[in-house]
Structures are given as C-alpha cells and as structure tokens.
C-alpha atoms as a PDB file:
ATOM      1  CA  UNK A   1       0.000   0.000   0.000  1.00  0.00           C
ATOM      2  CA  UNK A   2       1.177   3.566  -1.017  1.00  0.00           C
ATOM      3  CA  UNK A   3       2.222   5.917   1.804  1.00  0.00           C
ATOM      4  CA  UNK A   4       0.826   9.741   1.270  1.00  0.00           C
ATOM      5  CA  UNK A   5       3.411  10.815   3.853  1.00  0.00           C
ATOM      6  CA  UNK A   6       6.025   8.919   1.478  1.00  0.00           C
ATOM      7  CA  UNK A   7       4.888  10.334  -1.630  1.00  0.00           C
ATOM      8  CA  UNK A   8       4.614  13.967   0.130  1.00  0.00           C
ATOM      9  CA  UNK A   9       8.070  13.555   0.935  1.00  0.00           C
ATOM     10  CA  UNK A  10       9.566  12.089  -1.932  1.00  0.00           C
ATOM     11  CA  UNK A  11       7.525  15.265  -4.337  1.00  0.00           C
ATOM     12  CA  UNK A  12       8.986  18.074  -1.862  1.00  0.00           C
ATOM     13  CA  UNK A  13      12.748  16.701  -2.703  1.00  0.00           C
ATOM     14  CA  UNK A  14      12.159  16.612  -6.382  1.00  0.00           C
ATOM     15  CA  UNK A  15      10.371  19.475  -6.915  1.00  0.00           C
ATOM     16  CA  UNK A  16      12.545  21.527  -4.986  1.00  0.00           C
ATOM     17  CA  UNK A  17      15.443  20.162  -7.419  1.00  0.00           C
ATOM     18  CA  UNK A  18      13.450  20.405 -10.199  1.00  0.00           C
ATOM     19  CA  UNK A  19      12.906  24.137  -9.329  1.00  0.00           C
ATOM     20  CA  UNK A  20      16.559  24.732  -8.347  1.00  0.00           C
ATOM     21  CA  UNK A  21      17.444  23.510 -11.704  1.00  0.00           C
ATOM     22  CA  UNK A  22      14.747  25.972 -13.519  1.00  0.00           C
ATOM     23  CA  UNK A  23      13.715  23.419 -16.189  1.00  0.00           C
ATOM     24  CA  UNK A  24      10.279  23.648 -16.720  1.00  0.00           C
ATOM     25  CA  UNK A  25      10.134  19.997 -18.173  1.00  0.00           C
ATOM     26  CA  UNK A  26      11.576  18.925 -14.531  1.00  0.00           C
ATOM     27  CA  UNK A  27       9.339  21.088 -12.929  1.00  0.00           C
ATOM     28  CA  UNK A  28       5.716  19.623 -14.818  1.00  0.00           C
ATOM     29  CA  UNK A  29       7.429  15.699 -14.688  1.00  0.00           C
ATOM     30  CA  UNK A  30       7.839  16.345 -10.673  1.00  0.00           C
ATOM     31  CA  UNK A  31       3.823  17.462 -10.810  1.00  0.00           C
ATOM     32  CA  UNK A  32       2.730  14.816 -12.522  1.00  0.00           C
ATOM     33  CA  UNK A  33       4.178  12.517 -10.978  1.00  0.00           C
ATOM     34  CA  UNK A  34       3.257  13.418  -7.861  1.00  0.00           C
ATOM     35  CA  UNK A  35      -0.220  13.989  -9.081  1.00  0.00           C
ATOM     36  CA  UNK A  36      -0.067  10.405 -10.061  1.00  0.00           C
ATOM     37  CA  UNK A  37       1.481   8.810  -6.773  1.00  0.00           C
ATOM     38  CA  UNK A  38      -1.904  10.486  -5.583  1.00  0.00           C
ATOM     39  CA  UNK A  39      -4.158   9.186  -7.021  1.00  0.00           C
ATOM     40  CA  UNK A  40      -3.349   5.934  -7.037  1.00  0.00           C
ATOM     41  CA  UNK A  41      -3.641   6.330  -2.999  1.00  0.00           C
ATOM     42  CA  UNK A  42      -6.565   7.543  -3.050  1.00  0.00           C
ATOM     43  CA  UNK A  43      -8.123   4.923  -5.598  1.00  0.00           C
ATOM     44  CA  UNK A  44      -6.650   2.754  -3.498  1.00  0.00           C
ATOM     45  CA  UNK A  45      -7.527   3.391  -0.302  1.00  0.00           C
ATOM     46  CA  UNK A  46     -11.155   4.059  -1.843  1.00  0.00           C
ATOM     47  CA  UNK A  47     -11.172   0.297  -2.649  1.00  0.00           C
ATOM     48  CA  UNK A  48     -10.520  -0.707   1.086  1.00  0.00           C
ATOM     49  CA  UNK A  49     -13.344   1.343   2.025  1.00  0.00           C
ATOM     50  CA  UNK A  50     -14.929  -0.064  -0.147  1.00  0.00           C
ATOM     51  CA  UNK A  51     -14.428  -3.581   0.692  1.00  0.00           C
ATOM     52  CA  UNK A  52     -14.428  -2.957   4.323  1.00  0.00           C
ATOM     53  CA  UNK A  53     -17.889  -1.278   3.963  1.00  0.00           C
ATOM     54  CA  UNK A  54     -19.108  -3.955   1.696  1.00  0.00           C
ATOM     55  CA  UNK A  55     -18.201  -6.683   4.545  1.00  0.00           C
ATOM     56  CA  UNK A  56     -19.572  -4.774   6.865  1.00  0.00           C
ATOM     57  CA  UNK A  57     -22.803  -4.505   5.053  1.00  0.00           C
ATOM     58  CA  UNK A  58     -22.907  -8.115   4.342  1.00  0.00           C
ATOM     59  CA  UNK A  59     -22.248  -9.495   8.060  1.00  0.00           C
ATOM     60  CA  UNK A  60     -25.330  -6.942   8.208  1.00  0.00           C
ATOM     61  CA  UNK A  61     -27.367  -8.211   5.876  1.00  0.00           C
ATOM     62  CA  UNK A  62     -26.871 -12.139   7.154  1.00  0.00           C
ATOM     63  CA  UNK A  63     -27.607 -10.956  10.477  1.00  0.00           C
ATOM     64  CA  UNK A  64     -30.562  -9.885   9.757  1.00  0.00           C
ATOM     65  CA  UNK A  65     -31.053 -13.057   8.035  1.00  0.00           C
ATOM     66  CA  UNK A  66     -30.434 -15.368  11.235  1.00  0.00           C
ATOM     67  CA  UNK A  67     -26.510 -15.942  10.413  1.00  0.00           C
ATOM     68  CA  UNK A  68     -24.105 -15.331  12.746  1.00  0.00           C
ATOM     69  CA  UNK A  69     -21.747 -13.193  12.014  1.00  0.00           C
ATOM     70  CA  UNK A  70     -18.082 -14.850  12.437  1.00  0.00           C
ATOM     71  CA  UNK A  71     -14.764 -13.010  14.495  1.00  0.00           C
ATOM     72  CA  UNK A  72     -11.602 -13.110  12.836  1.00  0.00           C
ATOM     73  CA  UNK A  73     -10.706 -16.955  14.035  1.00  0.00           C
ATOM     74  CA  UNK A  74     -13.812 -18.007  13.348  1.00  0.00           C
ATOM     75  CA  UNK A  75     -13.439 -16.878   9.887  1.00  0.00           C
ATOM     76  CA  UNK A  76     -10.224 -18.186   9.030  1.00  0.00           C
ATOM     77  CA  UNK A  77     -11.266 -21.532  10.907  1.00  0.00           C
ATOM     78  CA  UNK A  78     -14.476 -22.061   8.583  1.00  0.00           C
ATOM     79  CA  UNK A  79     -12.722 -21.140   5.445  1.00  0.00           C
ATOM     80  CA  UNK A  80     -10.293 -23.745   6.045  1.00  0.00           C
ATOM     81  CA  UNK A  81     -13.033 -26.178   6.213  1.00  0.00           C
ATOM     82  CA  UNK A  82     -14.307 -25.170   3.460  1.00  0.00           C
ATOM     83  CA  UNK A  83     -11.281 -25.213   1.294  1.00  0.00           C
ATOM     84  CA  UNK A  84     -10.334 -28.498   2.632  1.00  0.00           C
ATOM     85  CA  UNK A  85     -13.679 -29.873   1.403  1.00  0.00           C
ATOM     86  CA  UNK A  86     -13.405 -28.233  -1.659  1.00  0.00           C
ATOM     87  CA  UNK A  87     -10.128 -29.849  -2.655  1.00  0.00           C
ATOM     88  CA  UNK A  88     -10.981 -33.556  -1.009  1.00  0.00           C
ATOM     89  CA  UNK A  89     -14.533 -33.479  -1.438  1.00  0.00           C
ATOM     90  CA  UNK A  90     -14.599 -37.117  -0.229  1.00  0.00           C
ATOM     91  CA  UNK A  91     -12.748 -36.794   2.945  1.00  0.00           C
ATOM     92  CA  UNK A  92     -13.959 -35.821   6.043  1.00  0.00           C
ATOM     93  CA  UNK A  93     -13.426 -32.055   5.917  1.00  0.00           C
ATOM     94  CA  UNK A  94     -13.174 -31.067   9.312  1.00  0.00           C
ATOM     95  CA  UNK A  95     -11.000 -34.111  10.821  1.00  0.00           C
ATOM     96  CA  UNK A  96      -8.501 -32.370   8.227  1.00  0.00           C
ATOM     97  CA  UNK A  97      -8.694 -29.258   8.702  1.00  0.00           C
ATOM     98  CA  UNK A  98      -4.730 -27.516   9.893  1.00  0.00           C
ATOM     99  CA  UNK A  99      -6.603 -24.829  12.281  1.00  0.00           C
ATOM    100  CA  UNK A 100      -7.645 -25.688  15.442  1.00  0.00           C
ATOM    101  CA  UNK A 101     -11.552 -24.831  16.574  1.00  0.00           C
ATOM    102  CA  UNK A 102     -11.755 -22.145  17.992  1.00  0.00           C
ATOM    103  CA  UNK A 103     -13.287 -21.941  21.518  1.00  0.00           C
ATOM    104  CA  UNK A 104     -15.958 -19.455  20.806  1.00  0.00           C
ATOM    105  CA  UNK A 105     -17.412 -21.779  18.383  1.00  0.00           C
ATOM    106  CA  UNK A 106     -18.353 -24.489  20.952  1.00  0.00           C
ATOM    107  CA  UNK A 107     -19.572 -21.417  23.654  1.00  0.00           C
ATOM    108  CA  UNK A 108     -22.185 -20.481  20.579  1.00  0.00           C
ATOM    109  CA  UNK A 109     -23.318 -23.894  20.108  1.00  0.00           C
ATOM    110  CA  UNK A 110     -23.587 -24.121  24.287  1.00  0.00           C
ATOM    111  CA  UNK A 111     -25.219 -20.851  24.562  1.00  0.00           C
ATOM    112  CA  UNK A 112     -27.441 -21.729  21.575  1.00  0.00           C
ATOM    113  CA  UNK A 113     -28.537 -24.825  23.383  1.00  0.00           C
ATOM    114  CA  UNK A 114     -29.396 -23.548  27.028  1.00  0.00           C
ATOM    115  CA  UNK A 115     -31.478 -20.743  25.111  1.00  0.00           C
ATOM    116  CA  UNK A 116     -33.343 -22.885  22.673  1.00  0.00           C
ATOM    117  CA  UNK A 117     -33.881 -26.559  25.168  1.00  0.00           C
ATOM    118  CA  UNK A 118     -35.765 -25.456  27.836  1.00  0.00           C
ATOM    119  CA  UNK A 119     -34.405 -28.552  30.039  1.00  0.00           C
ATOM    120  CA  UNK A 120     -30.533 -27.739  29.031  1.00  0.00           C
ATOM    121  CA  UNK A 121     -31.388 -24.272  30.312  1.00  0.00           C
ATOM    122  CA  UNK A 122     -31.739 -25.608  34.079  1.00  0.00           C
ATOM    123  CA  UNK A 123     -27.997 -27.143  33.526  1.00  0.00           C
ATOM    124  CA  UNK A 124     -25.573 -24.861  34.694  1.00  0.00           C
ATOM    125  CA  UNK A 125     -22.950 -26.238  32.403  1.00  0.00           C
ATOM    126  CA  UNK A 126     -19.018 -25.409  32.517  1.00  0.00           C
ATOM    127  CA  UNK A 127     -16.075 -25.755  30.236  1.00  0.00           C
ATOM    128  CA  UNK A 128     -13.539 -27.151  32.156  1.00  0.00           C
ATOM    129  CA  UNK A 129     -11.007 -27.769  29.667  1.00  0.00           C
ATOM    130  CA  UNK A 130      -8.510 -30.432  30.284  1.00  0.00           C
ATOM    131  CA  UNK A 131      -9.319 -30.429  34.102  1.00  0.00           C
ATOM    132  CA  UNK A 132      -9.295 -33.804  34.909  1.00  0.00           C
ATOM    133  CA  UNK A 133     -10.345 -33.381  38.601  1.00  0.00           C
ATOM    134  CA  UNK A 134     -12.354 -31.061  40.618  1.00  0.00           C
ATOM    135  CA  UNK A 135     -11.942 -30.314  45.014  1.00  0.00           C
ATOM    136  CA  UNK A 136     -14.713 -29.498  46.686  1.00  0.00           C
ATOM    137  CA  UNK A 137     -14.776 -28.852  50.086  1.00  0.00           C
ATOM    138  CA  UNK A 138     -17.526 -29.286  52.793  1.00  0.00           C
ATOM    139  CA  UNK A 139     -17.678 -27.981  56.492  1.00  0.00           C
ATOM    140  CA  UNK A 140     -19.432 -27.588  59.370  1.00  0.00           C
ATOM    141  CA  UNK A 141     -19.963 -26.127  62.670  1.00  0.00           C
ATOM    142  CA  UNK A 142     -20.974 -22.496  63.809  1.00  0.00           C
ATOM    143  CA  UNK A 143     -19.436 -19.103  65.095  1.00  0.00           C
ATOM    144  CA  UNK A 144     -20.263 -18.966  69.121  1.00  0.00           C
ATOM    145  CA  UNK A 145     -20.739 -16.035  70.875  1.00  0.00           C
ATOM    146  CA  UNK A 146     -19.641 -15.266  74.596  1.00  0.00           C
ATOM    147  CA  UNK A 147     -18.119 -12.697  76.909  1.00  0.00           C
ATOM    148  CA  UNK A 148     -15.292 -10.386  74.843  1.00  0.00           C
ATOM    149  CA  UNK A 149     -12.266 -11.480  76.746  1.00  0.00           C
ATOM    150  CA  UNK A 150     -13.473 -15.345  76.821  1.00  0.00           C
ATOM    151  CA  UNK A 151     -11.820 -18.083  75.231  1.00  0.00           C
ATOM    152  CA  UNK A 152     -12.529 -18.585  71.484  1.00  0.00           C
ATOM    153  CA  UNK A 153     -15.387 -21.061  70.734  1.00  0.00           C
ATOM    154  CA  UNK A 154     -16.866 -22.559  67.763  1.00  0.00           C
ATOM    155  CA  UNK A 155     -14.974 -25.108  65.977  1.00  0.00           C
ATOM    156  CA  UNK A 156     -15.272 -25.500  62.629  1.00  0.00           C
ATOM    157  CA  UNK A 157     -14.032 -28.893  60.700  1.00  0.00           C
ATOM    158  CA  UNK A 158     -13.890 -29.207  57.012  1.00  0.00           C
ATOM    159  CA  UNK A 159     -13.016 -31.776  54.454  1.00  0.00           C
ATOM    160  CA  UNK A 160     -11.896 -32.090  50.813  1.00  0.00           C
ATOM    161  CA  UNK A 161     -13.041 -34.467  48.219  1.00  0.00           C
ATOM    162  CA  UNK A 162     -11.590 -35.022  44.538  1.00  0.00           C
ATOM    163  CA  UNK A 163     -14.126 -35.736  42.488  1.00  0.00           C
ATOM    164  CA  UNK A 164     -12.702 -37.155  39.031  1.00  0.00           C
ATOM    165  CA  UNK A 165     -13.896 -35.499  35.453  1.00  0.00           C
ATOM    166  CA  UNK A 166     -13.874 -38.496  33.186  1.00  0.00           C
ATOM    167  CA  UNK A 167     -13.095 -37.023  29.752  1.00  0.00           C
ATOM    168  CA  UNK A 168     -16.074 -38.181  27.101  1.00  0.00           C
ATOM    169  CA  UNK A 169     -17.007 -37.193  24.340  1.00  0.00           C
ATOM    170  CA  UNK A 170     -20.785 -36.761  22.322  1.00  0.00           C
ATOM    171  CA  UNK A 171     -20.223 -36.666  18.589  1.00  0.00           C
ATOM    172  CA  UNK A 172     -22.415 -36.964  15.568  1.00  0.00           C
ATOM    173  CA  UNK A 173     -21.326 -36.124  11.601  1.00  0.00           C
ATOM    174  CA  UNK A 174     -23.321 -35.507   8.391  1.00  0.00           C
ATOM    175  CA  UNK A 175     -23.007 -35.337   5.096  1.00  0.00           C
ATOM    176  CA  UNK A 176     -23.005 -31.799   3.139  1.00  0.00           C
ATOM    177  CA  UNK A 177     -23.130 -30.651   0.138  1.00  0.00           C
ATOM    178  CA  UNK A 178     -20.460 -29.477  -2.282  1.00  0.00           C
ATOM    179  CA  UNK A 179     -23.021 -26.397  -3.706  1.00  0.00           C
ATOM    180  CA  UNK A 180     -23.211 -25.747  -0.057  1.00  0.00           C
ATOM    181  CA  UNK A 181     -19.661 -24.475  -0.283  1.00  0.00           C
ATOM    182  CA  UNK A 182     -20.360 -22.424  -2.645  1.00  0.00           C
ATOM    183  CA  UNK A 183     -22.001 -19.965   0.010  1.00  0.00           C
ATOM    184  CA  UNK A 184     -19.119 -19.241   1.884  1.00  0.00           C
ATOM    185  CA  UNK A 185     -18.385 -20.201   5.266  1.00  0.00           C
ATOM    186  CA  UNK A 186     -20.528 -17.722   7.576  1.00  0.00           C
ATOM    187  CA  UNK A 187     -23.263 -19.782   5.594  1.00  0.00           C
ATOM    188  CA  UNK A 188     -21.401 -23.045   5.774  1.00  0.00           C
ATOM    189  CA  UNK A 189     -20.711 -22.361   9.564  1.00  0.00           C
ATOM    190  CA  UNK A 190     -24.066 -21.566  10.495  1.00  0.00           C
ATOM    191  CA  UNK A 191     -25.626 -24.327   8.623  1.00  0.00           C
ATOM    192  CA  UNK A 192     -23.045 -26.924  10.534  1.00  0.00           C
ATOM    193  CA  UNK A 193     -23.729 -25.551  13.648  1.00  0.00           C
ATOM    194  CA  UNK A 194     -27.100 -25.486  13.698  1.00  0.00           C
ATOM    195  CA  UNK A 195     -27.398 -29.256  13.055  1.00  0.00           C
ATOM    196  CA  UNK A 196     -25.036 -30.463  15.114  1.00  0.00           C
ATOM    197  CA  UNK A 197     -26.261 -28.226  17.989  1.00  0.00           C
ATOM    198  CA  UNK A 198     -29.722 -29.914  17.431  1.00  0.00           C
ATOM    199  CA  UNK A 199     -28.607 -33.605  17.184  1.00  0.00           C
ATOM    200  CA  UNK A 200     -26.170 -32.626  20.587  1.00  0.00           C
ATOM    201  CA  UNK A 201     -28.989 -31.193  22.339  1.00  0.00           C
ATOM    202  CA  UNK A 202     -30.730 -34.132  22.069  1.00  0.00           C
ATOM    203  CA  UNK A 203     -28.267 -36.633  22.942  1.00  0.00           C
ATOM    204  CA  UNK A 204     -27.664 -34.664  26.066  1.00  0.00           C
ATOM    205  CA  UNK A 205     -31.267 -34.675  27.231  1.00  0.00           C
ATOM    206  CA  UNK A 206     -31.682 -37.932  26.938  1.00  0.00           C
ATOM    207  CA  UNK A 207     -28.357 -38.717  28.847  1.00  0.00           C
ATOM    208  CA  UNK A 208     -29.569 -35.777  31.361  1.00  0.00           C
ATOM    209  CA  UNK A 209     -32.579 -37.576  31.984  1.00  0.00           C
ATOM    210  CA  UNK A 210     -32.419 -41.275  31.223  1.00  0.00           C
ATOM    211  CA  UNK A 211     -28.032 -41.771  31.031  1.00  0.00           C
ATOM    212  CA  UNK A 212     -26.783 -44.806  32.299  1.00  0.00           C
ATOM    213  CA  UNK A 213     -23.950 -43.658  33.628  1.00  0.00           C
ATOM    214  CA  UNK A 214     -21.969 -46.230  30.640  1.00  0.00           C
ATOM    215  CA  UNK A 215     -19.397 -43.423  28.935  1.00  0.00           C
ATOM    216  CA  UNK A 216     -22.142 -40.749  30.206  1.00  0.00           C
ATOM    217  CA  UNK A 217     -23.900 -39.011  32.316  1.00  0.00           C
ATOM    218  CA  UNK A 218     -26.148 -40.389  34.852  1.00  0.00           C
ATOM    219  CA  UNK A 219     -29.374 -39.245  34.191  1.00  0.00           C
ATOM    220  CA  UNK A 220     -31.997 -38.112  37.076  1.00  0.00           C
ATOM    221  CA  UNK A 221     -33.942 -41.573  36.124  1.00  0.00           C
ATOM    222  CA  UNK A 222     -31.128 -43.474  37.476  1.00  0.00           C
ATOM    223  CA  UNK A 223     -29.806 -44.863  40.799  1.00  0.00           C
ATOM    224  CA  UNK A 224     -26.231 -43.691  42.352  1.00  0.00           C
ATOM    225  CA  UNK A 225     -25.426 -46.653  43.699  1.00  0.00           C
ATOM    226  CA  UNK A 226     -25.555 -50.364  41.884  1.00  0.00           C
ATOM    227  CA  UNK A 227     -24.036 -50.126  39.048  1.00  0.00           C
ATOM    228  CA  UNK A 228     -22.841 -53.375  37.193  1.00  0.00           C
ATOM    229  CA  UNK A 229     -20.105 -53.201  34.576  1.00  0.00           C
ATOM    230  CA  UNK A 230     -20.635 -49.265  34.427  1.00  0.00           C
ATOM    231  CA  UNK A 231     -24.505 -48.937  34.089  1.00  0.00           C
ATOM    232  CA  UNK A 232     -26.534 -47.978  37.237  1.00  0.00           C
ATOM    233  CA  UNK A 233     -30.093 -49.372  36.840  1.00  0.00           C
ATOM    234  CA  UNK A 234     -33.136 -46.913  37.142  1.00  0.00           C
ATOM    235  CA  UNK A 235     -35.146 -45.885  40.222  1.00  0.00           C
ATOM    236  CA  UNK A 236     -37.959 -47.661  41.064  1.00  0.00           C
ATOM    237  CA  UNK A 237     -40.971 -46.522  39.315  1.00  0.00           C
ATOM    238  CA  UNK A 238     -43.662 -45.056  41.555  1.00  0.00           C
ATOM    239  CA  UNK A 239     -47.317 -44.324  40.143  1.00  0.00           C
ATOM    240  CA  UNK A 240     -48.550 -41.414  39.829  1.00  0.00           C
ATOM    241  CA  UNK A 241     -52.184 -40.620  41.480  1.00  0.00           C
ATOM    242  CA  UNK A 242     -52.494 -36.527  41.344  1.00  0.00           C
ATOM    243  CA  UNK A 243     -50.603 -33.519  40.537  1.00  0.00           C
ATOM    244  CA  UNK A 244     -50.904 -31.910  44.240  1.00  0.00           C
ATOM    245  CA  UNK A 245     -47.923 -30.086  45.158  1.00  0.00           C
ATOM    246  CA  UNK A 246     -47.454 -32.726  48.012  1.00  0.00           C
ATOM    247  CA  UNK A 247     -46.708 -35.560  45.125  1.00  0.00           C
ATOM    248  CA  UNK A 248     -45.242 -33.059  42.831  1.00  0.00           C
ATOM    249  CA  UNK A 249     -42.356 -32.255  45.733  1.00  0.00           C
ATOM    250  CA  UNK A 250     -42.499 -35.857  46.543  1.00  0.00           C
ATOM    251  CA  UNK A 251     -41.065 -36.714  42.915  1.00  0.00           C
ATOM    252  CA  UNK A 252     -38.692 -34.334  42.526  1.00  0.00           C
ATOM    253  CA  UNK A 253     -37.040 -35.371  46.074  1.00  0.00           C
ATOM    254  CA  UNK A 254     -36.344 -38.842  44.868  1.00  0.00           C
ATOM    255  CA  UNK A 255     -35.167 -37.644  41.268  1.00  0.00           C
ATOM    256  CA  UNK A 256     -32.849 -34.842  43.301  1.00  0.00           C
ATOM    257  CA  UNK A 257     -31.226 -37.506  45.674  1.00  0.00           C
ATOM    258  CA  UNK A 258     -27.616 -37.005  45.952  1.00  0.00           C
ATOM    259  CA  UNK A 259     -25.474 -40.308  47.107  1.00  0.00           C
ATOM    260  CA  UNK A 260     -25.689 -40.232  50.399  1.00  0.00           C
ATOM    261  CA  UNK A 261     -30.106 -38.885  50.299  1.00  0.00           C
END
C-alpha cells in the first residue's frame, strides 16, 4: 500500500530540485508525478473502504437473516473447512482441517442450546477444559458467641473431596453438500452448527434424563449406587395418582437424591 506521507516527501525533494534547476520539463514531470502517486492512494484506499464497507454490510445483511456473524478466528477456521472440502470433497473435511476450533465456536453452540432446550437451560454447564479433577470442600460447625475477653469457641471442621472429570465425548457427523460451499463459510458455519447443535442437544437430554452412567452421564432416572459393569439401573418406578404439590415435591425429592439422600 502507497504511503501519502512517502509520496509527500519524496515530491517536496524533487520538486525543490526540479525548481533549483529551472527546467520547466523537470518542474511539470515532478507534478505529474506526484499527481499520479496520488491518485493511485486515493483509488486505493477508496477500494478498502470499499471492501471494508461492503463486509460490513454483508455481516449486516446475514444478520438480519439469522446468520451469525463470524470473528476473525472463526473466519479463518471455517474457510479452512471449506477449502479443505473443496479440494478432497470425499474426505472428512473437518477431521482435516490444519486450524484448530476455535473456543468461541463451541460457547455459541452451548449458549445456543441452554437458550433454545428449555431442560438444558436448568444445567448450569461449565467448560472445564482439560481439568481432569475437581476439590470441593464441605464444612461444618458455627461461630459462638460469649463474653469479649473469653476463650474462642466454635470449631469449625472441614473436608476435601476429589471428584474425578472423566473425559467423554458426544459426537455426531453428516453429510453436506459441495453447492453448499459455494455460500461461503458464515453460511457453511451456520448451517453446521445449527445441526449439530440440534442432534447434541438431544443426545444430552436424553443422557440428562435417562443416562446410564456407561461413557455418560447419569441421568436423574437413574440410581447412584448399583451399578454393574458401568450402568446404574433406574429408580424404582412409583405411580402417579395426582398432581398436588405434596406428590409433585415428593417426585422431585427422589429424582434430586444425591449419594448419600
């Protein structure tokens, strides 16, 4: 890209020679070429206006539309994918792809979900990375009052537990469409997303409520305790009579028993 302050510079030195030397033929060359040098800054910088302007009115426009607009690593992520796919349209474009995907992609998808499943929404799901284990901590005991220069009271114990974060993983794939390409990948990345975030969302209500605990969660229809070769069997099934709020709080005691009641 030209540089006005450049080509402001470089004019001064050679039309200051040009007049020293009092040719006239110096003197209109070191105009026009200055004159030139100008212009073609200006046409060019009128082009990245341009372009920037015309992006900007696109991610607009697809906005509007229901596409998500994409950040800069989201771009360059999806428009590897889509290259890839163009040039091995028979391989599985994604497992290929050199760029990594980027963390804001799977936040969408999550934030997507809890919005548009009404049961997700009640999940107060984290991304915990690699963390393979999480401490919690429990206590008990109270503060104790008593006179201001008597002995301190009130013992308080506490305990840690490690509770292990067994890395698994829900996947599903499908099969797309080389015209789909064609679109670009805000479309591309949208349309992806918004199937896989559907088939997810399911898979992870039914683990949520039914899992058996087998390389997934265990779902609230399940025992904690039990389990044979991985798979904890379900509660016992208790009929249903009325909808008082006495049965109603009834239910969702057993389904919100922890391991220990």
């Amino acid at each position: 890209m030209l540089n006005m302050e450049l080509i402001r510079s470089d004019f001064r030195e050679k039309y200051a020679a040009a007049l020293a030397s009092a040719d006239e033929n110096a003197v209109a060359d070191a105009l026009t070429e200055c004159s030139a040098a100008a212009q073609a800054q200006m046409v060019e910088l009128a082009e990245e206006i341009r372009s920037d302007f015309t992006a900007a009115t696109d991610s607009i426009v697809m906005a509007q539309r229901g596409v998500k607009t994409l950040n800069s690593a989201e771009t360059k992520y999806w428009e590897s994918v889509v290259s890839v796919m163009k040039d091995k349209p028979q391989s599985s474009g994604v497992a290929v792809v050199p760029e990594a995907l980027p963390t804001t992609v799977v936040d969408r998808i999550f934030e997507d979900l809890v919005q548009e499943h009404q049961i997700l929404n009640y999940i107060n799901f984290q991304n915990v990375g690699l963390i393979t284990r999480m401490l919690l901590s429990t206590d008990s005991g109270a503060a104790v009052w008593g006179d201001f220069k008597g002995v301190i009271e009130g013992e308080l114990e506490g305990a840690v537990t490690a509770v292990s974060l067994d890395q698994y993983k829900l996947t599903a794939y499908f099969v797309i469409a080389e015209d789909m390409l064609e679109l670009g990948p805000a479309w591309v990345a949208n349309f992806i997303t918004t199937v896989i975030g559907e088939k997810i969302a399911v898979g992870l209500e039914l683990a949520i409520v039914d899992g058996d605990g087998n390389k997934k969660p265990i779902g609230m229809s399940r025992k904690l305790t039990g389990a044979t070769d991985s798979v904890y069997p379900r509660k016992t099934a208790k009929k249903i009579t009325d909808l008082s709020p006495a049965t109603i709080g009834g239910l969702l005691k057993i389904i919100s028993e922890g391991p220990k009641g």
